[in-house]
N, C-alpha and C. Protein backbone atom coordinates (compact mmCIF):
# COMPACT_ATOMS: atom_id res chain seq x y z
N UNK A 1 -41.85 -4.86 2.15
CA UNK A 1 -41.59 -4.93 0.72
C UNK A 1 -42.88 -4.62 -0.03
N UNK A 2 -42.98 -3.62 -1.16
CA UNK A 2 -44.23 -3.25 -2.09
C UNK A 2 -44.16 -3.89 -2.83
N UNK A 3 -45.40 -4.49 -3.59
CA UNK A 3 -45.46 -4.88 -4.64
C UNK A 3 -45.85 -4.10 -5.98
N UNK A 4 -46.67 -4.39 -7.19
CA UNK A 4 -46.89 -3.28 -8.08
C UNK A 4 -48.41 -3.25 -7.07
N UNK A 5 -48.84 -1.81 -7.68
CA UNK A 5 -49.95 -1.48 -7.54
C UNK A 5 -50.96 -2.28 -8.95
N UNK A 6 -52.24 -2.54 -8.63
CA UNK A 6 -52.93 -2.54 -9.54
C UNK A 6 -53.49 -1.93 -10.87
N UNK A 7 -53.17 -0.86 -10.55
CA UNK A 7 -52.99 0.42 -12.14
C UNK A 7 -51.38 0.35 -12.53
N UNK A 8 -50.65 -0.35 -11.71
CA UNK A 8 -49.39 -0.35 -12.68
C UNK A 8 -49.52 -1.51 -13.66
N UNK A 9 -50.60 -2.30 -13.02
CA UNK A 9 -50.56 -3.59 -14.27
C UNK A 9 -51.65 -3.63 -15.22
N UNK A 10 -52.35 -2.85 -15.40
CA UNK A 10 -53.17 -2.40 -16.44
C UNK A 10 -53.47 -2.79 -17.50
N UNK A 11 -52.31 -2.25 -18.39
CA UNK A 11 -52.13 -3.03 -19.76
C UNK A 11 -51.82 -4.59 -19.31
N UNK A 12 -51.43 -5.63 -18.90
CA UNK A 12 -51.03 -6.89 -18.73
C UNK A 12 -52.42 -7.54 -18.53
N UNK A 13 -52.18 -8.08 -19.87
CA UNK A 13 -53.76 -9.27 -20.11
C UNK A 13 -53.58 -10.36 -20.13
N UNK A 14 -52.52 -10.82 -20.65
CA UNK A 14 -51.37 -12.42 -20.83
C UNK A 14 -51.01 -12.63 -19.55
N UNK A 15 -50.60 -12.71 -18.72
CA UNK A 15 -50.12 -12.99 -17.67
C UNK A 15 -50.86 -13.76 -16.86
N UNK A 16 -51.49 -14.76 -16.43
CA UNK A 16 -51.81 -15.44 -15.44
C UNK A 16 -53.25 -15.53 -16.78
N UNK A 17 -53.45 -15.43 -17.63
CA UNK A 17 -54.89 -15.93 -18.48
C UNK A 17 -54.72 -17.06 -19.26
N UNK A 18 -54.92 -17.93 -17.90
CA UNK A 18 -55.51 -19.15 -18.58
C UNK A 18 -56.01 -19.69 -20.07
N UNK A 19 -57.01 -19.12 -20.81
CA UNK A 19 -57.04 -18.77 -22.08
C UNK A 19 -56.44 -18.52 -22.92
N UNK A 20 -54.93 -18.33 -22.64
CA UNK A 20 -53.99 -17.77 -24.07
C UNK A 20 -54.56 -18.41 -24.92
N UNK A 21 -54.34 -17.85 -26.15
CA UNK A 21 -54.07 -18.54 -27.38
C UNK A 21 -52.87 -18.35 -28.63
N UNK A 22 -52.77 -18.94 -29.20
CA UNK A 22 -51.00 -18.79 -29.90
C UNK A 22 -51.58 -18.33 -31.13
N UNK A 23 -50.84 -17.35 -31.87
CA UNK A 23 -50.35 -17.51 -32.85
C UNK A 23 -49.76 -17.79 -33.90
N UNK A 24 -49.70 -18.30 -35.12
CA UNK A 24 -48.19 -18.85 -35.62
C UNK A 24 -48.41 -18.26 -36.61
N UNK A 25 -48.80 -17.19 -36.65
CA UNK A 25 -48.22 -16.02 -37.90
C UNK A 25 -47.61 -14.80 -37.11
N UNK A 26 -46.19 -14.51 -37.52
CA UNK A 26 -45.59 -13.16 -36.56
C UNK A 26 -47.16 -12.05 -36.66
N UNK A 27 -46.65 -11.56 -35.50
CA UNK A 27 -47.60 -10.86 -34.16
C UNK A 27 -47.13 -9.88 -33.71
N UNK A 28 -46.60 -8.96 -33.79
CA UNK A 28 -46.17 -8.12 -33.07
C UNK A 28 -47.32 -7.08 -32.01
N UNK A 29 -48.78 -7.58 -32.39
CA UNK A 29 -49.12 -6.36 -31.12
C UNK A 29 -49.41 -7.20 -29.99
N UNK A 30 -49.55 -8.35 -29.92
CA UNK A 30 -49.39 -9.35 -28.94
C UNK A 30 -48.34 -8.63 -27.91
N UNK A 31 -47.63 -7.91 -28.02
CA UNK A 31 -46.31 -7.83 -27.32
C UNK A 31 -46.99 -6.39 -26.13
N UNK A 32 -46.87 -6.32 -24.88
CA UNK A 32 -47.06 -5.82 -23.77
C UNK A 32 -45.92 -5.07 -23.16
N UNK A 33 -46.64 -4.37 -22.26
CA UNK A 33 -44.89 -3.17 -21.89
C UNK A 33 -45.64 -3.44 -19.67
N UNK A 34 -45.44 -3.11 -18.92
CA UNK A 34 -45.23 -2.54 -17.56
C UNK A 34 -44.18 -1.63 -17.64
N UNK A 35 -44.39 -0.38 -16.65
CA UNK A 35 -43.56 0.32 -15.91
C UNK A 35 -42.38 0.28 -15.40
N UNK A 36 -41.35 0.73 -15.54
CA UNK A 36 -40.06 0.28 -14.91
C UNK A 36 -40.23 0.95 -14.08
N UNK A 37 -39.94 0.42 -12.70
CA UNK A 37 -39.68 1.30 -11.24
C UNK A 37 -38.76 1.81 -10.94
N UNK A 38 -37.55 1.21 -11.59
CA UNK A 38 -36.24 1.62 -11.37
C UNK A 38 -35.46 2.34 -12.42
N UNK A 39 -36.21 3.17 -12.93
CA UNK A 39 -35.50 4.14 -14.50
C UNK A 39 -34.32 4.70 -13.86
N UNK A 40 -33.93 5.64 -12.25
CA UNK A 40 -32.44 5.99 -12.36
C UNK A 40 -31.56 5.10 -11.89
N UNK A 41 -31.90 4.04 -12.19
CA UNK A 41 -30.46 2.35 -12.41
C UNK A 41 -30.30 2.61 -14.32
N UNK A 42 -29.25 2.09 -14.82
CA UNK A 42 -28.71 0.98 -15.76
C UNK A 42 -28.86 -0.33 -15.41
N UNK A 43 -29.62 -0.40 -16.27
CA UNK A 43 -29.09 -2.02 -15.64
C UNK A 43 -29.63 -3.20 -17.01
N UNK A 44 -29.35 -4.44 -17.16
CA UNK A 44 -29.51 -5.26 -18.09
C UNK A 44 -31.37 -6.33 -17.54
N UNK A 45 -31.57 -6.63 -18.81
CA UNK A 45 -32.59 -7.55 -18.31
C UNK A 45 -32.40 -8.67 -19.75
N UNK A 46 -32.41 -9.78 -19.38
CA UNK A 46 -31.75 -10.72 -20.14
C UNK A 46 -32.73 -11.62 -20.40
N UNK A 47 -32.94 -12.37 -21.94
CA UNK A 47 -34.20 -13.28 -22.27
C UNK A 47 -33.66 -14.42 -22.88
N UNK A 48 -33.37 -15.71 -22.44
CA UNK A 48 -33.07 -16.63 -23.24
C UNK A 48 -34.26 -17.36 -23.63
N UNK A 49 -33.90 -17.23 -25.61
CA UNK A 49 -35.05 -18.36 -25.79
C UNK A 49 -34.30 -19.54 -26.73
N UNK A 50 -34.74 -20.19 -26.32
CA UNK A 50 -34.02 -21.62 -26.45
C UNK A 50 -34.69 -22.29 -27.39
N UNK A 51 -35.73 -22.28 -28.20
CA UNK A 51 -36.54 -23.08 -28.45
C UNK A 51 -37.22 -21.88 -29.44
N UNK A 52 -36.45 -21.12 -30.28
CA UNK A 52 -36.73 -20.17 -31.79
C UNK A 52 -37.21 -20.99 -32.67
N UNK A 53 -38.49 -20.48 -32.91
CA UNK A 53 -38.14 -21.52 -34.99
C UNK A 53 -38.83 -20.23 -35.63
N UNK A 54 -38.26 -20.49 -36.52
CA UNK A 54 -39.10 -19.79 -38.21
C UNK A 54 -38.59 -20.59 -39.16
N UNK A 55 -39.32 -19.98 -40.24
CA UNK A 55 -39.33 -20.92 -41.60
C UNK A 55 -38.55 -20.31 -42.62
N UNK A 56 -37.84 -21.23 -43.18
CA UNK A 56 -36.65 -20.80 -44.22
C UNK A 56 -37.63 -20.31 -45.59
N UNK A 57 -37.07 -18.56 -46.04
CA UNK A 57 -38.55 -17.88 -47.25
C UNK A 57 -38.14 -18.85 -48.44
N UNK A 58 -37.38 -19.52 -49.02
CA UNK A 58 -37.54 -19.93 -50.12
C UNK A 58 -37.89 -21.89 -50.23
N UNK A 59 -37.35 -22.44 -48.62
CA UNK A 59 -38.06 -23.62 -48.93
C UNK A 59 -38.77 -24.20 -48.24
N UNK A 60 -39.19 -23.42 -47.40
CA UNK A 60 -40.39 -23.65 -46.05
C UNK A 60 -39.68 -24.43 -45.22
N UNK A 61 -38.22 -25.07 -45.09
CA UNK A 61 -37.90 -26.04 -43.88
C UNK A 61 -38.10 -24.61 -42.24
N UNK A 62 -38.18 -25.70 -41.33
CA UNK A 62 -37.76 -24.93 -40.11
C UNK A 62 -36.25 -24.69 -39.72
N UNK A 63 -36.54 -23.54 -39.50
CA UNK A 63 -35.64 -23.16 -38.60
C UNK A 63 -34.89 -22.53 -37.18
N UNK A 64 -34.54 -23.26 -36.89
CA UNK A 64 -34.37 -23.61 -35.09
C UNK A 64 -32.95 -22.77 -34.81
N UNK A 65 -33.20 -22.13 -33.51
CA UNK A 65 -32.41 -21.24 -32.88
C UNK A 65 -32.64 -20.95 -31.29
N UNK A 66 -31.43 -20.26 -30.60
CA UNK A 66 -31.63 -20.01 -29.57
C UNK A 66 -31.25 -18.46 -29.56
N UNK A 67 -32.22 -17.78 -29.25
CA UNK A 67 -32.42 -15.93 -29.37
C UNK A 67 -32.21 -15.54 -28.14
N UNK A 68 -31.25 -14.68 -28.21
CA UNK A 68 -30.53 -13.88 -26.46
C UNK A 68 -30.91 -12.56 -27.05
N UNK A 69 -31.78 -11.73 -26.08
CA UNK A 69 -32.17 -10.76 -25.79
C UNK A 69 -31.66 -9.56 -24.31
N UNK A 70 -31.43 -8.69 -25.02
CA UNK A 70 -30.68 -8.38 -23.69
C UNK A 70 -31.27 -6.52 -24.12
N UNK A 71 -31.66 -5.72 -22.59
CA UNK A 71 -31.71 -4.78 -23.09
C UNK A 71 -31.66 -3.73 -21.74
N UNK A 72 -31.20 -2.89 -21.79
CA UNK A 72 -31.08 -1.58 -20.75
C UNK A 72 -32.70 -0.69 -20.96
N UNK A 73 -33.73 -0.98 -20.10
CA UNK A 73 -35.00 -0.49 -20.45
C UNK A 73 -34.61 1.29 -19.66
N UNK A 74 -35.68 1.68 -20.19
CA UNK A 74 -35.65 3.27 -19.61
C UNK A 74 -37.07 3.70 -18.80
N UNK A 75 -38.37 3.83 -19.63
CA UNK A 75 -39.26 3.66 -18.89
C UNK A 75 -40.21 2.41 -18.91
N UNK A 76 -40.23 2.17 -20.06
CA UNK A 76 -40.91 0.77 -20.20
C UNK A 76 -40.21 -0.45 -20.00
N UNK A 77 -40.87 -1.94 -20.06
CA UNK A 77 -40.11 -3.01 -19.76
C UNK A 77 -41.28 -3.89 -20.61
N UNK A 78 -40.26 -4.77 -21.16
CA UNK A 78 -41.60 -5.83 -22.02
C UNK A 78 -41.81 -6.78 -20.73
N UNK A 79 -43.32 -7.63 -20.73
CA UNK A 79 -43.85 -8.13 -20.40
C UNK A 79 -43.75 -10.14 -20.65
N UNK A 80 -42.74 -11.00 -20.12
CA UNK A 80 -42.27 -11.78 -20.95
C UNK A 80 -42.86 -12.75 -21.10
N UNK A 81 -44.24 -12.90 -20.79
CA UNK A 81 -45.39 -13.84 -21.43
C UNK A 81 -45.57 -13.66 -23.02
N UNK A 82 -46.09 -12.23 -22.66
CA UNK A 82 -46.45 -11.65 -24.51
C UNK A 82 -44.98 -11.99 -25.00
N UNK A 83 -43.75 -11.65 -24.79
CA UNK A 83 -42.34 -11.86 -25.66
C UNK A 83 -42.17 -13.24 -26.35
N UNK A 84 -42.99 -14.09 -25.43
CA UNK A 84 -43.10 -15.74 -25.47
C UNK A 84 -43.68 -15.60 -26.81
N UNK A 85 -45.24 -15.03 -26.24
CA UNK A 85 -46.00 -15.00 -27.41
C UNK A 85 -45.84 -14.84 -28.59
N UNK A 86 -45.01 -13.82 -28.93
CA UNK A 86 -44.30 -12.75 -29.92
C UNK A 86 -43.16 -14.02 -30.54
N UNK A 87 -42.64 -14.31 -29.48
CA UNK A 87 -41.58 -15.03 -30.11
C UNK A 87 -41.75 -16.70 -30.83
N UNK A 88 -43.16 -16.49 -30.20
CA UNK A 88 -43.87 -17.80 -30.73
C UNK A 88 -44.18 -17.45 -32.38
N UNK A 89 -44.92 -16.56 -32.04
CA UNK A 89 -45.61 -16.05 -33.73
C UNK A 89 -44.84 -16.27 -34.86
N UNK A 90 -43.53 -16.36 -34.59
CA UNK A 90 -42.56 -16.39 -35.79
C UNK A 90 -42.66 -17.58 -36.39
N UNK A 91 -43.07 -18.91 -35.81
CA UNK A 91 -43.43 -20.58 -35.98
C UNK A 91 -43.28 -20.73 -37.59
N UNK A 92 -44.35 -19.50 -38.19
CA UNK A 92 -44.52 -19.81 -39.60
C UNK A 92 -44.52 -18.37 -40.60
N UNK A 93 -43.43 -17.95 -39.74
CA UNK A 93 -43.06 -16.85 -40.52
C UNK A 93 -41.92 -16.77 -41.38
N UNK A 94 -41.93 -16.79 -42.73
CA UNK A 94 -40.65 -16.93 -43.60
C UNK A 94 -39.75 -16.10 -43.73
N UNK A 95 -38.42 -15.85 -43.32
CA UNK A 95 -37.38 -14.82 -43.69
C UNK A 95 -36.35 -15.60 -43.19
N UNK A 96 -34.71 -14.98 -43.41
CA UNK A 96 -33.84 -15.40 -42.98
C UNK A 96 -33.25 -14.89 -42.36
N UNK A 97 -32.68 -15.29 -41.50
CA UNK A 97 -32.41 -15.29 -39.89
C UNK A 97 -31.71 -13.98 -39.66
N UNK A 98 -30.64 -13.29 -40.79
CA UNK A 98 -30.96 -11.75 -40.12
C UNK A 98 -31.94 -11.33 -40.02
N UNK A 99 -32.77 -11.08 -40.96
CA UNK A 99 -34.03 -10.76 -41.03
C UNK A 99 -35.57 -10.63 -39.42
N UNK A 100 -35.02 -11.97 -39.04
CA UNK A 100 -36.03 -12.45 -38.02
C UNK A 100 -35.26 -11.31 -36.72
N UNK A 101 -33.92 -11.74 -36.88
CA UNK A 101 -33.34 -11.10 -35.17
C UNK A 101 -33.63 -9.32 -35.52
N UNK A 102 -33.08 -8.96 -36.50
CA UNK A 102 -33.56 -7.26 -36.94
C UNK A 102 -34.98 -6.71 -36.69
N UNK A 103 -35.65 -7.44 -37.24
CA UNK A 103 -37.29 -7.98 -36.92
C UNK A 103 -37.42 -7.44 -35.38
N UNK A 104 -37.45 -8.51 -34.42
CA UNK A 104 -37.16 -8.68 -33.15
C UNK A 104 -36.44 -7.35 -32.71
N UNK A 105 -35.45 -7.11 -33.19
CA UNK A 105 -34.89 -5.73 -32.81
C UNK A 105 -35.69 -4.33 -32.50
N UNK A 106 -36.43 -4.38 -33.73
CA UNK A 106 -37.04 -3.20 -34.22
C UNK A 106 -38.15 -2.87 -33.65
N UNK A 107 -38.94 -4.08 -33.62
CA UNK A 107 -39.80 -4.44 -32.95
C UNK A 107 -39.83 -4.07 -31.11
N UNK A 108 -38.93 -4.00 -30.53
CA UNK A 108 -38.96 -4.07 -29.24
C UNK A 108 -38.18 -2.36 -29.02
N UNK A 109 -37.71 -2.00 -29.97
CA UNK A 109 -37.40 -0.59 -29.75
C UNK A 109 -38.43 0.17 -30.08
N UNK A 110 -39.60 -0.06 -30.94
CA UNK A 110 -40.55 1.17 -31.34
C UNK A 110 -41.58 0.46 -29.86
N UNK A 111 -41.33 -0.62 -29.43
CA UNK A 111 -42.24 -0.74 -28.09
C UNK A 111 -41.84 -0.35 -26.61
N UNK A 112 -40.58 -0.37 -26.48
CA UNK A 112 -39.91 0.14 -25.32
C UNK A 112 -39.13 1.26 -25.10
N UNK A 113 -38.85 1.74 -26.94
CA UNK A 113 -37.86 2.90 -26.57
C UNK A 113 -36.28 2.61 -25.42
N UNK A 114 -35.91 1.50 -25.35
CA UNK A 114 -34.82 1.56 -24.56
C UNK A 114 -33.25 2.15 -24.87
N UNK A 115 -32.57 2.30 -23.59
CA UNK A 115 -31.30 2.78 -23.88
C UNK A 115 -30.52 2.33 -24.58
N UNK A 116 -31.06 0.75 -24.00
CA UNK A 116 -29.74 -0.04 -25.36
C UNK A 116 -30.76 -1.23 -25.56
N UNK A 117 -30.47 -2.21 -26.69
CA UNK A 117 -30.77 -3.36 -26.72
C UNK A 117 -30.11 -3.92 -27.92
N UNK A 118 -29.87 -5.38 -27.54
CA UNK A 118 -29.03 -6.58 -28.33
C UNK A 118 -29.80 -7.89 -28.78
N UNK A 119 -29.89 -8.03 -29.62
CA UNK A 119 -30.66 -9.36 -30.47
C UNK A 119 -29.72 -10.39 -31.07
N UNK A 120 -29.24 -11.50 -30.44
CA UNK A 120 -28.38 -12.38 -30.79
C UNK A 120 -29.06 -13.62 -31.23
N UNK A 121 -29.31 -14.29 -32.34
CA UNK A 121 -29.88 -15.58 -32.61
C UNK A 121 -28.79 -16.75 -33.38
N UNK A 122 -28.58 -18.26 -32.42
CA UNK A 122 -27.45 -18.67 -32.69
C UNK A 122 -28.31 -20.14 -33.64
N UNK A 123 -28.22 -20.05 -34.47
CA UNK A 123 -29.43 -20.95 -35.02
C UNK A 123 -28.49 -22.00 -35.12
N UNK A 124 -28.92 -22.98 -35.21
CA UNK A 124 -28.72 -24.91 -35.80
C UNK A 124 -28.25 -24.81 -36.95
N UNK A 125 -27.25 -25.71 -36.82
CA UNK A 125 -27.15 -25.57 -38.74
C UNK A 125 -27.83 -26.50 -39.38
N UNK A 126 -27.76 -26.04 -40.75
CA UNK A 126 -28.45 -26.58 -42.07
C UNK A 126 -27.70 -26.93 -42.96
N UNK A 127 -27.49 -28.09 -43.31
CA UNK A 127 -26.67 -27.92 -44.89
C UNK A 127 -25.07 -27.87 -44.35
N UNK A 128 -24.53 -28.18 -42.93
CA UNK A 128 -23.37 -27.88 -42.51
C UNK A 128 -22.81 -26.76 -42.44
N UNK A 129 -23.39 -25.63 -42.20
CA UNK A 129 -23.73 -24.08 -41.39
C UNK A 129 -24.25 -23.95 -40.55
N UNK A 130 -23.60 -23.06 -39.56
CA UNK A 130 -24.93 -22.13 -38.52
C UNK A 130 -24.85 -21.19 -39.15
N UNK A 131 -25.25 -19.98 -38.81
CA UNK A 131 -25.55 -18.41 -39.23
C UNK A 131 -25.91 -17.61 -37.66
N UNK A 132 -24.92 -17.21 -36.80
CA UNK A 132 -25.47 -16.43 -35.46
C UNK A 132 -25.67 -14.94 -35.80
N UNK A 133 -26.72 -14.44 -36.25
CA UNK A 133 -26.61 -13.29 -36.71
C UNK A 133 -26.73 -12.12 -35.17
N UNK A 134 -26.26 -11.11 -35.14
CA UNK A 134 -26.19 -10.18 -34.11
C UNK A 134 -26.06 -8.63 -34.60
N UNK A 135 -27.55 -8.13 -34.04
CA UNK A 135 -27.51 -7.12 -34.15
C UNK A 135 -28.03 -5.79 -32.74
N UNK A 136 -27.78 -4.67 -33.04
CA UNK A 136 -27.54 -3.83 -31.65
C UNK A 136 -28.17 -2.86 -31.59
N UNK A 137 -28.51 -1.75 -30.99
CA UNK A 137 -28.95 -0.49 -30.50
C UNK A 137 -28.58 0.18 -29.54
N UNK A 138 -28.30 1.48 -29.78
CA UNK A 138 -27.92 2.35 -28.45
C UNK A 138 -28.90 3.48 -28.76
N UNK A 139 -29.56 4.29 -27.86
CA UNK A 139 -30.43 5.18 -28.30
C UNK A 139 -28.78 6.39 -28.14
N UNK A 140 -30.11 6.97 -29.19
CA UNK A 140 -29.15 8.34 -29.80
C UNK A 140 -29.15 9.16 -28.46
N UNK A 141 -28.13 10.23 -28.50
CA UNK A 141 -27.83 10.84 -27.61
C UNK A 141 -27.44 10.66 -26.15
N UNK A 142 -26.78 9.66 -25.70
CA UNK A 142 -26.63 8.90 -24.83
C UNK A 142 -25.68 8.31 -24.85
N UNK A 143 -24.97 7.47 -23.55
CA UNK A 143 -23.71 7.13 -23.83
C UNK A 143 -23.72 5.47 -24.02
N UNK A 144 -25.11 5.16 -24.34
CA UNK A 144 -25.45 4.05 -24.76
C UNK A 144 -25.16 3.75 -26.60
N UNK A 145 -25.18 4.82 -26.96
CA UNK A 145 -24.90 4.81 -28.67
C UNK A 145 -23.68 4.49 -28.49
N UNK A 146 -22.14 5.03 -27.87
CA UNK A 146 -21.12 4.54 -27.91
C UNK A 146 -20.58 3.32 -27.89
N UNK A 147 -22.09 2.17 -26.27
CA UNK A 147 -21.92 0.93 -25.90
C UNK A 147 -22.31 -0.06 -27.23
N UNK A 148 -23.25 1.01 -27.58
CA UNK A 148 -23.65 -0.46 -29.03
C UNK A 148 -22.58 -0.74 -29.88
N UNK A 149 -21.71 0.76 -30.36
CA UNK A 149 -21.13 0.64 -31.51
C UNK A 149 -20.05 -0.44 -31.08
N UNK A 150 -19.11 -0.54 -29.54
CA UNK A 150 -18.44 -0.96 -29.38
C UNK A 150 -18.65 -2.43 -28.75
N UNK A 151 -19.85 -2.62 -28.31
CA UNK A 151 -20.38 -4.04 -28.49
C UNK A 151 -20.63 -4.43 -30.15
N UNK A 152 -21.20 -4.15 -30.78
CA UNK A 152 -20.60 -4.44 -32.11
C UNK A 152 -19.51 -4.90 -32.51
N UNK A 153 -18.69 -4.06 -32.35
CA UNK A 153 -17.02 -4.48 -32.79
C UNK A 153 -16.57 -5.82 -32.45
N UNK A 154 -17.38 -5.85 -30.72
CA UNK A 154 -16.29 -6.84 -30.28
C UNK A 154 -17.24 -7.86 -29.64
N UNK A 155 -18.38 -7.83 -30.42
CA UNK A 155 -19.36 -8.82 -29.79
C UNK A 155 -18.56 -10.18 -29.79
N UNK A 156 -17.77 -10.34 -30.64
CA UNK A 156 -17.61 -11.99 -30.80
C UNK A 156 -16.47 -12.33 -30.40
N UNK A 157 -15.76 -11.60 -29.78
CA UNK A 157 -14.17 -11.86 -29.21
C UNK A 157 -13.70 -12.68 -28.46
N UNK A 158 -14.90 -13.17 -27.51
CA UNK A 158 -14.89 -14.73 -26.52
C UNK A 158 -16.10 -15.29 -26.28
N UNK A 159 -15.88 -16.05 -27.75
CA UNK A 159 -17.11 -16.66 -28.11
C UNK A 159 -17.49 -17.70 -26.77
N UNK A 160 -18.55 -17.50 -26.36
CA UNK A 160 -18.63 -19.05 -25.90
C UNK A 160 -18.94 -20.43 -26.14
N UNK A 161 -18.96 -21.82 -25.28
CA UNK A 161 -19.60 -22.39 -25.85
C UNK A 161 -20.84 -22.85 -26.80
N UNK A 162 -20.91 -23.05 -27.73
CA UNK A 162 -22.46 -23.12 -28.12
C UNK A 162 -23.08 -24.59 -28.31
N UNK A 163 -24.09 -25.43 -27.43
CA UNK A 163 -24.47 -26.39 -27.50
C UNK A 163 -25.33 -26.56 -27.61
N UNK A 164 -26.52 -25.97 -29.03
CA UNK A 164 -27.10 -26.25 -29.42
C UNK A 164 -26.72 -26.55 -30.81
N UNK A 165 -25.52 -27.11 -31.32
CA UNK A 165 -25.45 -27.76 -32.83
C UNK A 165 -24.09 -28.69 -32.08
């Protein structure tokens, strides 16, 4: 069995450095890529974060969520220390919660370029609301643009449990 080579891990500075340090203002160059080895697969790579906060823009309360990340990489792959990181930074960042997952979206497509990717954040409610906002990507030209539009449609058709509210 191979492992990576040492020039495949190059860029990766977060990973095993003792030293981190956090952010809590969003961050986006914090965020790291490695090599995908396996570009002629499809295939999913899945991020649960359980433990989201950002800050509500008009009255500074927190706000708590659990963010599902899901994405079909092509050549790159994020690095999920820095994603931590990244996803840390938001701590004291003000917007509302579409805002943050679109954010997150956008963010990980101008860094990975992938075939597809999905940003689901199922936040806590406030005030006797949640708000699960969900948004998608399929890269153009591909038969991944078809998968987004129609994950879209029918993202919510069997909802599952949700036990964080």
């Amino acid at each position: 069995m191979s492992g990576r080579k040492e020039q495949e891990l190059e860029g990766i500075t977060l990973l095993g450095n003792q030293g981190t340090s956090y952010n809590y203002n969003y961050n986006p160059s914090v965020l790291e890529t490695f090599e995908n080895k396996h570009k002629e697969n499809d295939y999913f790579v899945k991020f649960n974060c359980p433990e989201f906060t950002s800050l509500c823009p008009k009255t500074g309360q927190p706000d708590f969520a659990s963010v599902y990340i899901s994405y079909v990489p092509e050549r790159l792959m994020v690095e999920s220390k820095s994603l931590k990181l990244y996803l840390f930074s938001f701590r004291n960042h003000g917007d509302f919660h579409e805002d943050c997952m679109n954010i997150i979206m956008k963010d990980l497509i101008s860094l990975l370029d992938p075939k597809y990717i999905e940003v689901w954040g199922k936040f806590t409610p406030r005030g006797g609301i949640s708000i699960d906002p969900y948004c998608n990507y399929g890269k153009e030209g591909t038969k991944w643009k078809d998968v987004a539009e129609k994950r879209l449609f029918y993202h919510d058709m069997n909802p599952e449990n949700i036990n964080n509210r």
